[in-house]
Structures are given as C-alpha cells and as structure tokens.
Protein backbone atom coordinates (compact mmCIF):
# COMPACT_ATOMS: atom_id res chain seq x y z
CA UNK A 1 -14.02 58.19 -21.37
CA UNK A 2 -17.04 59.73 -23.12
CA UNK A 3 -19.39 62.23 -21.74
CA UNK A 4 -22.20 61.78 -23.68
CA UNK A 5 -25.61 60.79 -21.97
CA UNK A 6 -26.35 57.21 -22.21
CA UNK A 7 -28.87 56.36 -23.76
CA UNK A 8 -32.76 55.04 -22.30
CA UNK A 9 -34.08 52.62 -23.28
CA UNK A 10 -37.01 52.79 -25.62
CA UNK A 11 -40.17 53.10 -23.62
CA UNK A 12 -38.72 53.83 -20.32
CA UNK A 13 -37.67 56.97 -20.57
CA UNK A 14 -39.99 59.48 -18.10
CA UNK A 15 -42.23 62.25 -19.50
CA UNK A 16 -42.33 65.61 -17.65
CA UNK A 17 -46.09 64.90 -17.24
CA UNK A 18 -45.49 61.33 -15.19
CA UNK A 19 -42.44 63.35 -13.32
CA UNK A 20 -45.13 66.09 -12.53
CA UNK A 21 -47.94 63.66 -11.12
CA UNK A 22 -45.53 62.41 -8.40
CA UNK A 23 -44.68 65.91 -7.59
CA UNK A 24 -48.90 66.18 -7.12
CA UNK A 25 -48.99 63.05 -5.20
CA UNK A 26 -45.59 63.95 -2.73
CA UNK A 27 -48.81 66.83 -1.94
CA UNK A 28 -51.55 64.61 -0.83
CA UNK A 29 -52.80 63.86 2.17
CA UNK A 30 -52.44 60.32 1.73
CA UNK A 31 -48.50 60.58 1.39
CA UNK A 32 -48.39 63.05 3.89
CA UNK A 33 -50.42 60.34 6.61
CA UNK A 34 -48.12 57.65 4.80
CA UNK A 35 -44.84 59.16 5.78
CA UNK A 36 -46.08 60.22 8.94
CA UNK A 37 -46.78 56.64 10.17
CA UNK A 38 -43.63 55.27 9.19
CA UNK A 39 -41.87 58.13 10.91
CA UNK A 40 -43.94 57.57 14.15
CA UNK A 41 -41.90 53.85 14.36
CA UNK A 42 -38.86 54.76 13.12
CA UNK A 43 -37.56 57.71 14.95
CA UNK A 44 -38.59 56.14 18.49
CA UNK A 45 -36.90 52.92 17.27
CA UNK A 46 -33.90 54.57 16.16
CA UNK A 47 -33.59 56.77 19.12
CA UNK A 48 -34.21 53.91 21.83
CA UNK A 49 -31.31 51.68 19.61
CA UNK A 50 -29.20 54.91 19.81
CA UNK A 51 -29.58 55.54 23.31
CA UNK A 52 -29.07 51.31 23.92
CA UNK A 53 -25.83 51.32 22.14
CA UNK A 54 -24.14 54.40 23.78
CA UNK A 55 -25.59 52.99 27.35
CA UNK A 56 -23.29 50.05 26.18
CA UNK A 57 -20.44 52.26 25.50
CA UNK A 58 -20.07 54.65 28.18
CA UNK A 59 -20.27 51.34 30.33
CA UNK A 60 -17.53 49.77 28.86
CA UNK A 61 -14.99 52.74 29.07
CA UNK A 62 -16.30 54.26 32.13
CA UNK A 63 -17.45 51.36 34.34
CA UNK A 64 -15.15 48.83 33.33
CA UNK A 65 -15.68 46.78 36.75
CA UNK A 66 -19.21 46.61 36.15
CA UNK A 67 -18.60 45.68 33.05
CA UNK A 68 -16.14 42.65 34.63
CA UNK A 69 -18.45 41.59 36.69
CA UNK A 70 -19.09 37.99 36.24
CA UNK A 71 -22.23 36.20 35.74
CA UNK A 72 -22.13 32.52 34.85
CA UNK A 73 -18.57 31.32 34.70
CA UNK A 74 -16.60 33.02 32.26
CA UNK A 75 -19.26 35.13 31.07
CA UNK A 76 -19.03 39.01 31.93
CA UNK A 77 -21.72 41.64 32.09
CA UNK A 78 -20.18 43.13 28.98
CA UNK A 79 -20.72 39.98 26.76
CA UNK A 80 -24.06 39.83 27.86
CA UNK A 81 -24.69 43.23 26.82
CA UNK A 82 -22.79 42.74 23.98
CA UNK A 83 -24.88 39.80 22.52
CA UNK A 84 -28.19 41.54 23.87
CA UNK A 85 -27.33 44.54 21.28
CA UNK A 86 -27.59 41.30 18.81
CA UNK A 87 -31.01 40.90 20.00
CA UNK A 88 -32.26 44.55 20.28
CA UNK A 89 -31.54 44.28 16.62
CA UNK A 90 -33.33 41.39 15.84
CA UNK A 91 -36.03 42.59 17.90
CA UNK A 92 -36.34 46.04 15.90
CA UNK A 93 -36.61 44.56 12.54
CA UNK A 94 -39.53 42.11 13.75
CA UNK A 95 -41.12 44.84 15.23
CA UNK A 96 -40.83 46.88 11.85
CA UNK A 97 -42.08 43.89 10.54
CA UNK A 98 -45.35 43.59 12.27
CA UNK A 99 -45.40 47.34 12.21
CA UNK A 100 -45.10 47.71 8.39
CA UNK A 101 -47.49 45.41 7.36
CA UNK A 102 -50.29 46.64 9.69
CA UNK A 103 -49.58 50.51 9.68
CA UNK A 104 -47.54 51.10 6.59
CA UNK A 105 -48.71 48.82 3.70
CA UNK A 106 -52.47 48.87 3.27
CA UNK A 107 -51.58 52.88 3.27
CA UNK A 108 -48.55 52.59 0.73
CA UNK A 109 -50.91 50.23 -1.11
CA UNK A 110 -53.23 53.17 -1.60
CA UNK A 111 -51.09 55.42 -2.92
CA UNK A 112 -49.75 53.11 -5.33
CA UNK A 113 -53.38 52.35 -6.31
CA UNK A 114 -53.83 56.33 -6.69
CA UNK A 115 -50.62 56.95 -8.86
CA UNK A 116 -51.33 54.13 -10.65
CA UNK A 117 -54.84 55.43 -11.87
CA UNK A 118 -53.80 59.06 -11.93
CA UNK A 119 -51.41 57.84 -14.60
CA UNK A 120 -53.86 55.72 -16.59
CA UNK A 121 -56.25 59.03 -17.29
C-alpha cells in the first residue's frame, strides 16, 4: 500500500485562485438568498415527514387496537398508514420537484452564470 498522493490529472487540478473565488461567492448575497430558499422547503418538509413517521410509530406500539382496527376486509388501519407513508414520500419529492424548478433553479442558474464569468476574467 503506497502513501503517495495520486496523481491529477493534467488540467484539472484546482488553483488556489479558482478555490478562493468560491470562497467569495459562498459570501454573496445571491448564495446566501439561494440557500435560504431551498432551506425554506426542506426543513418544513423534513419536519412534517418526521413528525408523520413517528405519529405512525407511537400508534403502532402504543395503540395497537387502533391500529387493528379494520377497514375493508382484511385491511387494518396500520397498513393503510403504512402504505400512506409510501405516498407522503412520493408526494415530497414531487413537491421538491415543482418547488426546485420554480424557486431554486433560475436562482442556482445565476450563480452558476456568476462563477462562471468571475472565472473567465
């Protein structure tokens, strides 16, 4: 086993200068608004899904005959909460979806755009 660095690449290796620029952009207020509007969906989302799933859990070990509680034939309360996590799931990433490409894109777009021509001059 060797503990030598491998080796980059020709060409892709980064120079403290293009290192430094995204340390200047991580500063702007474009990033800043960037990473504030994807945190505005995904902590609610993630708490809501959090607060779904352990709703689902403390029901099945502490309400167990609520739980058993038929609805259609065999079919319990529990399975139907069980396949409705399923769902919430589904639901979330189509939501993120729809969010990211109204909220989240055209502004990551612009900061692309900015790095992008900061590192051209």
């Amino acid at each position: 086993m060797s503990t030598d660095t491998p080796s980059v690449p020709p060409g892709t290796e980064e120079t403290p200068s293009s290192q430094n620029r995204y340390v200047e952009v991580e500063k702007t207020a474009e990033f800043a608004n960037l990473r504030r509007s994807f945190r505005r969906f995904v902590f609610p989302a993630t708490a809501a899904f959090l607060i779904w799933y352990g709703l689902y859990v403390v029901l099945s070990a502490y309400a167990r005959g609520f739980m058993d509680a038929k609805v259609v034939g065999h079919i319990n309360v529990a399975l139907v909460f069980g396949l409705l996590q399923f769902v919430s799931t589904f639901l979330i990433a189509w939501l993120y979806m729809r969010y990211a490409s109204r909220n989240i894109d055209p502004l990551a777009d612009q900061v692309r755009a900015d790095v992008e021509g900061g590192e051209a001059k």
